[in-house]
N, C-alpha and C. Protein backbone atom coordinates (compact mmCIF):
# COMPACT_ATOMS: atom_id res chain seq x y z
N UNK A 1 0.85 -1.19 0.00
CA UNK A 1 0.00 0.00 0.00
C UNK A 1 0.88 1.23 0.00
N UNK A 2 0.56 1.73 -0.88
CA UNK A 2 1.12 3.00 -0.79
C UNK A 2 0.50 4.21 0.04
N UNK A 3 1.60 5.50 0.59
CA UNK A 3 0.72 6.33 1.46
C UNK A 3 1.09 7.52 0.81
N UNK A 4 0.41 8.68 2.02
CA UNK A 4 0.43 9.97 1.15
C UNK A 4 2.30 10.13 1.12
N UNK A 5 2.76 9.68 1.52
CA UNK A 5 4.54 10.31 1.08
C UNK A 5 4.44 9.05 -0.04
N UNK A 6 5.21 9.28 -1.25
CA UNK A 6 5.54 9.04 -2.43
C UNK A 6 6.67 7.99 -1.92
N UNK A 7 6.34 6.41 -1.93
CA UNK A 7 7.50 5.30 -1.59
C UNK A 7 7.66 4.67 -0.12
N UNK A 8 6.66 5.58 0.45
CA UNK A 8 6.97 5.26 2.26
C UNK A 8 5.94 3.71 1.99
N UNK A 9 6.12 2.45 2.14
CA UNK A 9 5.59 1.45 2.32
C UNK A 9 5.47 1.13 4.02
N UNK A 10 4.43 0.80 4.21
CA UNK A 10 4.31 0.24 5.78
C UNK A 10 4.97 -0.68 6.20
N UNK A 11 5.54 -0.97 7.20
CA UNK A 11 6.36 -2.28 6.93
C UNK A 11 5.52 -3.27 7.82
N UNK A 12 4.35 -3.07 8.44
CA UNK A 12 3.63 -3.67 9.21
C UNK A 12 2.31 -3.58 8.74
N UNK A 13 1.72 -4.42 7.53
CA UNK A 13 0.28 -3.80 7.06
C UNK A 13 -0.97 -5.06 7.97
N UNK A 14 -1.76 -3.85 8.36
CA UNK A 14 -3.07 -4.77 9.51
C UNK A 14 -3.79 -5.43 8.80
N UNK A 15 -3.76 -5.38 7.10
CA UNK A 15 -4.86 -6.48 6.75
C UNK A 15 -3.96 -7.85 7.06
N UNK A 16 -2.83 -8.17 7.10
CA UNK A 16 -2.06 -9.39 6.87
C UNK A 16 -2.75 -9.93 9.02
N UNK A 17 -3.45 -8.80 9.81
CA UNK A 17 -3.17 -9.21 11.16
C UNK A 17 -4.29 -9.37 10.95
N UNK A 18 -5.51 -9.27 10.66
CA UNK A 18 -6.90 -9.50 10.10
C UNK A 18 -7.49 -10.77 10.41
N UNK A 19 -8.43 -11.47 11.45
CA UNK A 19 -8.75 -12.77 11.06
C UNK A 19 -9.47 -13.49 9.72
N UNK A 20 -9.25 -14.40 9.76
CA UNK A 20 -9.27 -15.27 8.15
C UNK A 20 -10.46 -14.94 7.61
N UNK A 21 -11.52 -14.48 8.18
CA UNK A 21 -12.96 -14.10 7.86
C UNK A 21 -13.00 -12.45 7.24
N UNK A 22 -11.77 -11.58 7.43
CA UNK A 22 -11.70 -10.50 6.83
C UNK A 22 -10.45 -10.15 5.83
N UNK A 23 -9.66 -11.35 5.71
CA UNK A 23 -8.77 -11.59 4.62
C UNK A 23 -9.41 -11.08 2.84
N UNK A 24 -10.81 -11.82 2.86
CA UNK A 24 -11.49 -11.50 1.73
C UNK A 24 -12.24 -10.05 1.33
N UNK A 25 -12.91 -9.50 2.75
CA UNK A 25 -13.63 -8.43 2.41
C UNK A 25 -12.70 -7.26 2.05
N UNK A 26 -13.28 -7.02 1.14
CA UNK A 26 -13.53 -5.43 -0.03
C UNK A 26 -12.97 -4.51 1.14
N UNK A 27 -14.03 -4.47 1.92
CA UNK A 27 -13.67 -2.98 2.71
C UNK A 27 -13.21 -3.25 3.66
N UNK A 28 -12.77 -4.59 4.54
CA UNK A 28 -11.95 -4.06 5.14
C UNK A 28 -10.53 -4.20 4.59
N UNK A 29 -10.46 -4.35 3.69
CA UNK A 29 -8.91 -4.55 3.02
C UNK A 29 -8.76 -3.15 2.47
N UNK A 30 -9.79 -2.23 1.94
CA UNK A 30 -9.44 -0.97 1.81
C UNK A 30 -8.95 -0.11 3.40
N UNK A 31 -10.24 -0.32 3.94
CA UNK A 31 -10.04 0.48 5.23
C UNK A 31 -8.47 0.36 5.81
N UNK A 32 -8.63 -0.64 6.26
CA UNK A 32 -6.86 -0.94 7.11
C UNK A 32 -5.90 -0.72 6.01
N UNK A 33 -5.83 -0.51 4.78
CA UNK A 33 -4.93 -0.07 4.02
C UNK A 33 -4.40 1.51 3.81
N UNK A 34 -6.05 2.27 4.45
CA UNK A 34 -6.05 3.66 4.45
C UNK A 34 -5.47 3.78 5.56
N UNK A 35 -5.24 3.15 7.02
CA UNK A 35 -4.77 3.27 8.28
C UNK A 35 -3.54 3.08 8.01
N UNK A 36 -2.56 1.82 7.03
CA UNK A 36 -1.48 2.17 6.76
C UNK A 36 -1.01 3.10 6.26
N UNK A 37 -1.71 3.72 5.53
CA UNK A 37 -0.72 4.92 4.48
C UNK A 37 -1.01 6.16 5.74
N UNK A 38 -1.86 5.86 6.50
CA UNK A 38 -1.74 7.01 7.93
C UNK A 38 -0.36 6.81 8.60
N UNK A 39 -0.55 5.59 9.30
CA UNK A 39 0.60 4.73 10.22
C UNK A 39 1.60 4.94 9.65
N UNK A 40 1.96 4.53 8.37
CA UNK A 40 3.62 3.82 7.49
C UNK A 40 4.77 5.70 8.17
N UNK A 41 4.15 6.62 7.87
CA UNK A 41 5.31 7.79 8.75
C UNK A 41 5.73 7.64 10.28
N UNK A 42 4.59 7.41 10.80
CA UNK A 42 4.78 7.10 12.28
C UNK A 42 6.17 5.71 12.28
N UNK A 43 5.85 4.67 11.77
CA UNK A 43 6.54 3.50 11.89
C UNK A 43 7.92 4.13 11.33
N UNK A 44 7.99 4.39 10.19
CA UNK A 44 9.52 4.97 9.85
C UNK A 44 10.05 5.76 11.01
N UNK A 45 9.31 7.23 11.13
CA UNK A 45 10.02 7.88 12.29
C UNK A 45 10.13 7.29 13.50
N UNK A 46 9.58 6.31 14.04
CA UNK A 46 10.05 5.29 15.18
C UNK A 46 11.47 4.19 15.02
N UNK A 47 11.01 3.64 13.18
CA UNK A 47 12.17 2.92 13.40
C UNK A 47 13.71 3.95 12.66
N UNK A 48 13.17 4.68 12.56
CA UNK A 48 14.46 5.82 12.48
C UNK A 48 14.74 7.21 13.84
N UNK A 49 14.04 6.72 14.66
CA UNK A 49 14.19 7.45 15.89
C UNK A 49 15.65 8.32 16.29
N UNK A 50 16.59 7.46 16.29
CA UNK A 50 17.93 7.85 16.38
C UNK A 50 19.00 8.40 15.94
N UNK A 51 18.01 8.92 14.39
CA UNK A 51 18.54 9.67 13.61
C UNK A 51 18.00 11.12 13.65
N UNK A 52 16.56 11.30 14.33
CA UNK A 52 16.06 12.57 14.60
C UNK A 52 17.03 13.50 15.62
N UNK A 53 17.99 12.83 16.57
CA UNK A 53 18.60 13.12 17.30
C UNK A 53 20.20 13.22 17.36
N UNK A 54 20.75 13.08 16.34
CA UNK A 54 22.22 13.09 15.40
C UNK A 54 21.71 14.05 14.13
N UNK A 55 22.63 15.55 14.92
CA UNK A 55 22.26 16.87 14.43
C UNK A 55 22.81 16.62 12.80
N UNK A 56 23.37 15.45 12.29
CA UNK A 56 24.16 15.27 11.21
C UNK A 56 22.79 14.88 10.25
N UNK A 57 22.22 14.17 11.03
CA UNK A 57 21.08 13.40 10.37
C UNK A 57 19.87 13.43 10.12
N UNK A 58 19.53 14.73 11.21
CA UNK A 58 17.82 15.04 11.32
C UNK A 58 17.45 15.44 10.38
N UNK A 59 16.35 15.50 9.93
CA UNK A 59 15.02 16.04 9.21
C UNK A 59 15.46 17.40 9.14
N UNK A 60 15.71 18.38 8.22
CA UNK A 60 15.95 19.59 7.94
C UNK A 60 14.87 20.47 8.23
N UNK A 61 13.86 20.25 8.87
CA UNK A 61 12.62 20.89 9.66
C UNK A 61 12.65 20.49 11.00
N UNK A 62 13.64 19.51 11.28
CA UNK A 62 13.68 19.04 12.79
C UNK A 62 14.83 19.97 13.44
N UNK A 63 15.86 20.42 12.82
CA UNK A 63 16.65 20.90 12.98
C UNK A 63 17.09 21.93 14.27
N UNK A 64 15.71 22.84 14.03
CA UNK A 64 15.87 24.28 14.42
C UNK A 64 15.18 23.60 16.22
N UNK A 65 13.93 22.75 16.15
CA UNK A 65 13.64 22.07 17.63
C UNK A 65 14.76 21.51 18.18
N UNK A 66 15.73 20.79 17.57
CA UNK A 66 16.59 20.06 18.10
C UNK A 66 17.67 21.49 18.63
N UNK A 67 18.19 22.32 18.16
CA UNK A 67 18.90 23.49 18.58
C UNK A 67 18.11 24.01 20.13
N UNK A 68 16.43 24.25 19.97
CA UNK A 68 15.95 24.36 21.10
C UNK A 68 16.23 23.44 22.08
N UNK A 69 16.56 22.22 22.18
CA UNK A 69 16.54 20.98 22.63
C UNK A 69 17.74 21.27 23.86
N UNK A 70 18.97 21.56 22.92
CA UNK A 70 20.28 22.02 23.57
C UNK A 70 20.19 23.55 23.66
N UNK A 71 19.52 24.53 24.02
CA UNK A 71 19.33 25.85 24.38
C UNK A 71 19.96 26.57 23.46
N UNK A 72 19.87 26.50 22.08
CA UNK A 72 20.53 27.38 21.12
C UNK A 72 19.41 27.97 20.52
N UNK A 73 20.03 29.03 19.95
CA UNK A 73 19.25 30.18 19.14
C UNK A 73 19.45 30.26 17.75
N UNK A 74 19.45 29.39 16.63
CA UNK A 74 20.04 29.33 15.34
C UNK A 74 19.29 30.80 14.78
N UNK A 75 20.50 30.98 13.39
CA UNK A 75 20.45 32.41 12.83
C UNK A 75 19.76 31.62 11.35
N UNK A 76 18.48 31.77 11.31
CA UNK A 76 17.77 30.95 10.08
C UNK A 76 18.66 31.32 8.62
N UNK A 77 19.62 32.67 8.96
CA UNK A 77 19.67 33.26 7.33
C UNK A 77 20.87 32.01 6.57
N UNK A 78 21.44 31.33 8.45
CA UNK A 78 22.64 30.36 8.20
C UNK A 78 22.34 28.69 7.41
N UNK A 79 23.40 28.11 6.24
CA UNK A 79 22.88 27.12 5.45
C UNK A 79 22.29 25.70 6.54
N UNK A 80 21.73 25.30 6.12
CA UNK A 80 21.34 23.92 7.24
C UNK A 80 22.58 23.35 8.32
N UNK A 81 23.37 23.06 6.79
CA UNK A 81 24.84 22.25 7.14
C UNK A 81 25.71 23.02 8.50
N UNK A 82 26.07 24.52 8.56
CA UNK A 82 26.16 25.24 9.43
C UNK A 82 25.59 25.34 11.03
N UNK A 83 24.01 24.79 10.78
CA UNK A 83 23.56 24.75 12.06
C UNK A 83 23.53 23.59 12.29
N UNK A 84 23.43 22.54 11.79
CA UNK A 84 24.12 21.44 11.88
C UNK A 84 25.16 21.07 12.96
N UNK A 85 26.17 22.22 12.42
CA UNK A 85 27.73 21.75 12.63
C UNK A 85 27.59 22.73 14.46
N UNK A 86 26.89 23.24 14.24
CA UNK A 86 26.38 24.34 15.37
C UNK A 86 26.13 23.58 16.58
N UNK A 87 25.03 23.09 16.39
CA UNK A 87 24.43 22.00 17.65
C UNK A 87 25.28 20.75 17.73
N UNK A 88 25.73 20.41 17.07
CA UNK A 88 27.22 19.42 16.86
C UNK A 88 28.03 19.37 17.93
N UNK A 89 28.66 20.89 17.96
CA UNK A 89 29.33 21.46 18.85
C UNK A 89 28.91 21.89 20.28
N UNK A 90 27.63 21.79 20.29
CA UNK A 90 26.73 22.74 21.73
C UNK A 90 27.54 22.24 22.84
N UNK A 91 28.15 20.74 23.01
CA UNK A 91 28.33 20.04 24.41
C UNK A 91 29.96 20.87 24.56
N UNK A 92 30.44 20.45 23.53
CA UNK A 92 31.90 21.74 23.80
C UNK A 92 31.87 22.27 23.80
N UNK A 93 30.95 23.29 23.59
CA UNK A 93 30.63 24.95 23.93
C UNK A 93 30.14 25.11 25.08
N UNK A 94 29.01 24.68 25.68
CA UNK A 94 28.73 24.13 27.05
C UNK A 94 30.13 24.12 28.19
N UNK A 95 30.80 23.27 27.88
CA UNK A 95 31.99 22.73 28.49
C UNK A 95 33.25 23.59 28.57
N UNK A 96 33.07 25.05 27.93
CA UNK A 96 33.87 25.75 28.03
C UNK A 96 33.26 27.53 28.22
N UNK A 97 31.46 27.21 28.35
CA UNK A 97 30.95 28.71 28.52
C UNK A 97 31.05 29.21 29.83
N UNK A 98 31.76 30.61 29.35
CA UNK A 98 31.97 31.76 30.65
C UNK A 98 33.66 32.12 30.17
N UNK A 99 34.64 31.28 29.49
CA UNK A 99 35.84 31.07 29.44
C UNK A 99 36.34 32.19 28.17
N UNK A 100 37.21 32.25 28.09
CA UNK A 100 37.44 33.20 26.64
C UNK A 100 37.56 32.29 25.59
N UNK A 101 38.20 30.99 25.90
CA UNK A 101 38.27 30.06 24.92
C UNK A 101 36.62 29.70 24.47
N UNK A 102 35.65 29.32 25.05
CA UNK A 102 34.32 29.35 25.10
C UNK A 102 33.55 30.43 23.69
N UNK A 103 34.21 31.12 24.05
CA UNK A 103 33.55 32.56 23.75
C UNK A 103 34.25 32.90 22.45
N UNK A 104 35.54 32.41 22.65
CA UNK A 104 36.13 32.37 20.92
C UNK A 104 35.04 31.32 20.02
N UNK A 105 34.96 29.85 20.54
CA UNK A 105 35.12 28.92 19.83
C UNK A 105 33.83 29.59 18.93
N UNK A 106 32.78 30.24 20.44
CA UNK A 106 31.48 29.91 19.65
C UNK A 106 31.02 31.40 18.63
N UNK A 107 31.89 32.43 18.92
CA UNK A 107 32.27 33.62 17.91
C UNK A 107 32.75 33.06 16.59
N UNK A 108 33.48 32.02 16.45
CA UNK A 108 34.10 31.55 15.71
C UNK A 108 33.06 31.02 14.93
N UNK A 109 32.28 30.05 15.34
CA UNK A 109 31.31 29.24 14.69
C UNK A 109 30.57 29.95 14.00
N UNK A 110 30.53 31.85 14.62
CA UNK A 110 28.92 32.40 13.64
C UNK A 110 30.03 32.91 12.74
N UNK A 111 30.81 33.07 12.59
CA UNK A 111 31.34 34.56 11.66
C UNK A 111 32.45 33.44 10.66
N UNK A 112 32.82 32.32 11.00
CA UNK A 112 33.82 31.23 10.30
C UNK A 112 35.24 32.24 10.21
N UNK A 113 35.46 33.16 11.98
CA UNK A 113 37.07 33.04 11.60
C UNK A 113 37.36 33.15 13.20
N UNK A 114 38.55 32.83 13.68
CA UNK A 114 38.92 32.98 14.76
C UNK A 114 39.16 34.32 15.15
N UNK A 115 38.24 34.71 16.41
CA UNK A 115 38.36 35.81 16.95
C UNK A 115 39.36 36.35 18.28
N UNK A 116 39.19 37.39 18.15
CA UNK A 116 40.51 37.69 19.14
C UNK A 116 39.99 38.13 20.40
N UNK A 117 40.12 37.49 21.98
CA UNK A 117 39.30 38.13 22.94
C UNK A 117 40.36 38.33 23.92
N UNK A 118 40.00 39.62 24.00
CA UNK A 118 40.83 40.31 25.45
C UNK A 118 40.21 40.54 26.50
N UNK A 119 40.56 40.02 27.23
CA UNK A 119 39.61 40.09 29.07
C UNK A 119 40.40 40.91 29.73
N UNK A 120 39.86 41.56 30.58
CA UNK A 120 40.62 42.52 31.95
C UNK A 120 41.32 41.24 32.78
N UNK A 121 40.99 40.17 33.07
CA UNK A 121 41.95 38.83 33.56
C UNK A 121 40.81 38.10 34.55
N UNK A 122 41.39 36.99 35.35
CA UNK A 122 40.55 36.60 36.32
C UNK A 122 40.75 37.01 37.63
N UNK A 123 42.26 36.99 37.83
CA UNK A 123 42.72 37.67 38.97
C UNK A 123 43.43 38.15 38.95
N UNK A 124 44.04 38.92 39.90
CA UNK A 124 45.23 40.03 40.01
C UNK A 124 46.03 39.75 40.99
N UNK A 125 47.37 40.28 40.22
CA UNK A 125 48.52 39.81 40.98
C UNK A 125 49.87 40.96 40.58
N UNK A 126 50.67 40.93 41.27
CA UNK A 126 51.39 41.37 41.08
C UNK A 126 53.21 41.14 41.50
N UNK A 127 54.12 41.29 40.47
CA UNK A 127 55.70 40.50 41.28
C UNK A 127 55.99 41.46 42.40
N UNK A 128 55.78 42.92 42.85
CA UNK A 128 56.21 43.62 43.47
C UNK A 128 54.70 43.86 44.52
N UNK A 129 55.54 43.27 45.62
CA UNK A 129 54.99 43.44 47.00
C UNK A 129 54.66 44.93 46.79
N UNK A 130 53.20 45.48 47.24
CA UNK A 130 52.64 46.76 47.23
C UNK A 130 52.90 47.40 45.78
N UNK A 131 53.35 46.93 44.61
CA UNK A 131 52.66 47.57 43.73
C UNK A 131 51.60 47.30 43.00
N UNK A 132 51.01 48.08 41.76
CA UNK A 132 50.34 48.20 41.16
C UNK A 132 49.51 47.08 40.32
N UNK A 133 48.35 46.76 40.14
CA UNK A 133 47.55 45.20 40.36
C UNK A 133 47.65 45.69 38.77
N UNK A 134 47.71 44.78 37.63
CA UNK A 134 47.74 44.61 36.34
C UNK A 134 46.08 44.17 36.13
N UNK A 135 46.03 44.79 34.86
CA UNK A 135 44.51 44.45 34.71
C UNK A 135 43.54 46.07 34.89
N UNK A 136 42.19 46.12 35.19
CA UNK A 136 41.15 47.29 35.26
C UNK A 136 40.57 46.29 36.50
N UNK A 137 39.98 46.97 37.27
CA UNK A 137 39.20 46.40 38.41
C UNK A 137 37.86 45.69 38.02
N UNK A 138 37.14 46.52 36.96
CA UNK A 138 36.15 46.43 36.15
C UNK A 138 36.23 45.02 35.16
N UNK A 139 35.98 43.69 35.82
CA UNK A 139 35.56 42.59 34.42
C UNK A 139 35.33 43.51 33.47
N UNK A 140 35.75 43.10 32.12
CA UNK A 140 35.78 43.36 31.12
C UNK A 140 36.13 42.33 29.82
N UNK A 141 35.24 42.35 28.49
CA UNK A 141 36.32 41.72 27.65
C UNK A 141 35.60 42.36 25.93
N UNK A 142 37.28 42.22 25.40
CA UNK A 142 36.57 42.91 23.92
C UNK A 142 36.84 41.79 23.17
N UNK A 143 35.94 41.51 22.45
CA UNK A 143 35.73 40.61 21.38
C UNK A 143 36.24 41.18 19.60
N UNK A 144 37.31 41.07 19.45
CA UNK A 144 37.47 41.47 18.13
C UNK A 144 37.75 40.20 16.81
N UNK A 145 36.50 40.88 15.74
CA UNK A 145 36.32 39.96 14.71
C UNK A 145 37.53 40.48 13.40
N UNK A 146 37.80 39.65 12.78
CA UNK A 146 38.38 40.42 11.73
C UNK A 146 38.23 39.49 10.44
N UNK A 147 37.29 40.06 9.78
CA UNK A 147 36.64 39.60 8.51
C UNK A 147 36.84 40.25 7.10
N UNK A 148 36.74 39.74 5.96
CA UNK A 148 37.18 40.59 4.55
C UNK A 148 36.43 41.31 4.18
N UNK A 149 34.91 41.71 4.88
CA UNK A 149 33.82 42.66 4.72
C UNK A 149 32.95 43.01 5.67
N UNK A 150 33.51 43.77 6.66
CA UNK A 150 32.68 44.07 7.84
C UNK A 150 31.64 44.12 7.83
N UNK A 151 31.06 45.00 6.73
CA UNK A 151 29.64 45.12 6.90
C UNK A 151 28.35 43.93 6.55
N UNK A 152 29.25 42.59 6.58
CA UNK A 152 28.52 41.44 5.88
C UNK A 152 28.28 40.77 7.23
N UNK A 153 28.75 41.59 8.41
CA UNK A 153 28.82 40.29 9.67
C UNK A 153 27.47 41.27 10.69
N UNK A 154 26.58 40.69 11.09
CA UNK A 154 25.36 41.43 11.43
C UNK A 154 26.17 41.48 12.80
N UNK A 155 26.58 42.84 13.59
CA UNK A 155 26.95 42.91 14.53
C UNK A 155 26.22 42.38 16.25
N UNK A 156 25.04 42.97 15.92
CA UNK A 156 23.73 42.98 16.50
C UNK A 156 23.43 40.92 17.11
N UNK A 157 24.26 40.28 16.05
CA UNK A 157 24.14 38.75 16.53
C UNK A 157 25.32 38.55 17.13
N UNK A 158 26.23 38.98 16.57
CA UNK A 158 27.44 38.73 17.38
C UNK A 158 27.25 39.35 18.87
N UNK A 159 26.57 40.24 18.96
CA UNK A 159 26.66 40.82 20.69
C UNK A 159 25.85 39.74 21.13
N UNK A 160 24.62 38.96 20.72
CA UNK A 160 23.86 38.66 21.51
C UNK A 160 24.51 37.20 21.43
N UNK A 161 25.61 36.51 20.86
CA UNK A 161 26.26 35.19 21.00
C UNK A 161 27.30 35.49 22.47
N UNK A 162 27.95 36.82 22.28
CA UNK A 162 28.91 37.11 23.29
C UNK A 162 27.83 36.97 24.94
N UNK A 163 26.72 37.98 24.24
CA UNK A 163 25.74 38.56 25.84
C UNK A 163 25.99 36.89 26.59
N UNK A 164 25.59 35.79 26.01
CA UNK A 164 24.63 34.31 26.70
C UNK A 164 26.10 33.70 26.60
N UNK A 165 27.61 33.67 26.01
CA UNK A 165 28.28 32.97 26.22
C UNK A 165 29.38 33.34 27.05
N UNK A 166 29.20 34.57 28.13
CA UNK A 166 30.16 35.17 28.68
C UNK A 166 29.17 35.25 29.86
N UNK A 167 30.05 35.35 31.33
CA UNK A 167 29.21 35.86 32.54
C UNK A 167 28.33 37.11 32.64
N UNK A 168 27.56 36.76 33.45
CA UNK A 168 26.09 37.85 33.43
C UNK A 168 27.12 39.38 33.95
N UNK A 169 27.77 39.02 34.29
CA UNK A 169 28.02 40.24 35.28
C UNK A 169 29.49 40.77 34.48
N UNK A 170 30.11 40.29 33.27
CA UNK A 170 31.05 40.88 32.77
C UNK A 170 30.82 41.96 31.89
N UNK A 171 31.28 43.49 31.37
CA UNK A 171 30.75 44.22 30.55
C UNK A 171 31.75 43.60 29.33
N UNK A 172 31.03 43.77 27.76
CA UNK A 172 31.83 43.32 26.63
C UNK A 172 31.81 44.51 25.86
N UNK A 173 32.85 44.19 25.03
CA UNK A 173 32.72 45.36 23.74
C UNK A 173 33.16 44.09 22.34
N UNK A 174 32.10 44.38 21.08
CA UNK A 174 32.50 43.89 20.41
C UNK A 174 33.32 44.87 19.08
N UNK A 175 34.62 44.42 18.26
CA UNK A 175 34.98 45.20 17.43
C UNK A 175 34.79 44.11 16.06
N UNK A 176 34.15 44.53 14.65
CA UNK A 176 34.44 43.90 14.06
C UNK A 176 35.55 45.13 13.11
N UNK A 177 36.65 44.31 12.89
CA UNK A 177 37.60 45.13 11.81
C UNK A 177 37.96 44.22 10.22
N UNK A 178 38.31 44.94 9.31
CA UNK A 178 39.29 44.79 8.13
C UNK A 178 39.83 43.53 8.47
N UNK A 179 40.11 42.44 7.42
CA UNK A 179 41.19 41.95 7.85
C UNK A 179 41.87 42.14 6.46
């Protein structure tokens, strides 16, 4: 029996489960045939379950839920393959958010170049007993991009990748420049 997707065959059809007294009838061999071409998607997406969930493999409409899944915000204007490679990455991005390395990797991921981040530091120290503490007192960190057409990199996303992948309480500055 064929269903409404073009090739999806049921792999479990209910007339074959039918007792021997409805093997013959007309309608119910139509009816339960119309319940397969309902069923036959359900059964695939069950016995392909494990592919809805391997960001390599999902359904290109499953995509953007599965990003919700792992707390991401995909940029729709980006190719599939990209967000893909995006949620791919979420558990190592995870595993390094708040960090500058963190905050590169995942700067890196929207704009495809390695960015340059300067922090005020974590702590302060100094070689000379009573002098002067290195660093601004003020957390701080600047995020600088450097791309072959600035005005192609929507700044406005890049702040809001920095805002959620850096501490609540650090101030940022982002620069995109020339490269």
């Amino acid at each position: 029996m064929r269903g409404p997707i073009e090739g999806l065959d049921t792999p479990h059809p209910l007339a074959a489960a039918l007792p021997g007294l409805f093997q013959e009838d007309d309608f119910a061999q139509r009816f339960t045939s119309a319940l397969d071409a309902v069923l036959a998607p359900v059964f695939s997406t069950l016995d392909n379950l494990e592919a809805y969930f391997d960001p390599c493999l999902a359904p290109g409409d499953f995509v953007a839920w599965l990003a919700g899944w792992v707390g991401l915000t995909l940029d729709e204007n980006w190719p599939v393959q990209r967000q893909r490679a995006l949620i791919a990455e979420a558990a190592r991005l995870y595993r390094w958010r708040g960090t500058a390395k963190g905050l590169a990797a995942h700067v890196a991921l929207y704009t495809g170049t390695e960015p340059e981040v300067v922090d005020s530091g974590g702590c302060s120290w100094s070689a000379t007993p009573g002098g002067a503490l290195p660093g601004t007192a003020e957390p701080r960190v600047t995020v600088r991009v450097r791309v072959p057409d600035p005005s192609a990199v929507d700044r406005r996303r890049i702040d809001a990748i920095v805002a959620t992948a850096k501490p609540a309480h650090v101030v940022h500055e982002i620069e995109v420049l020339q490269s």
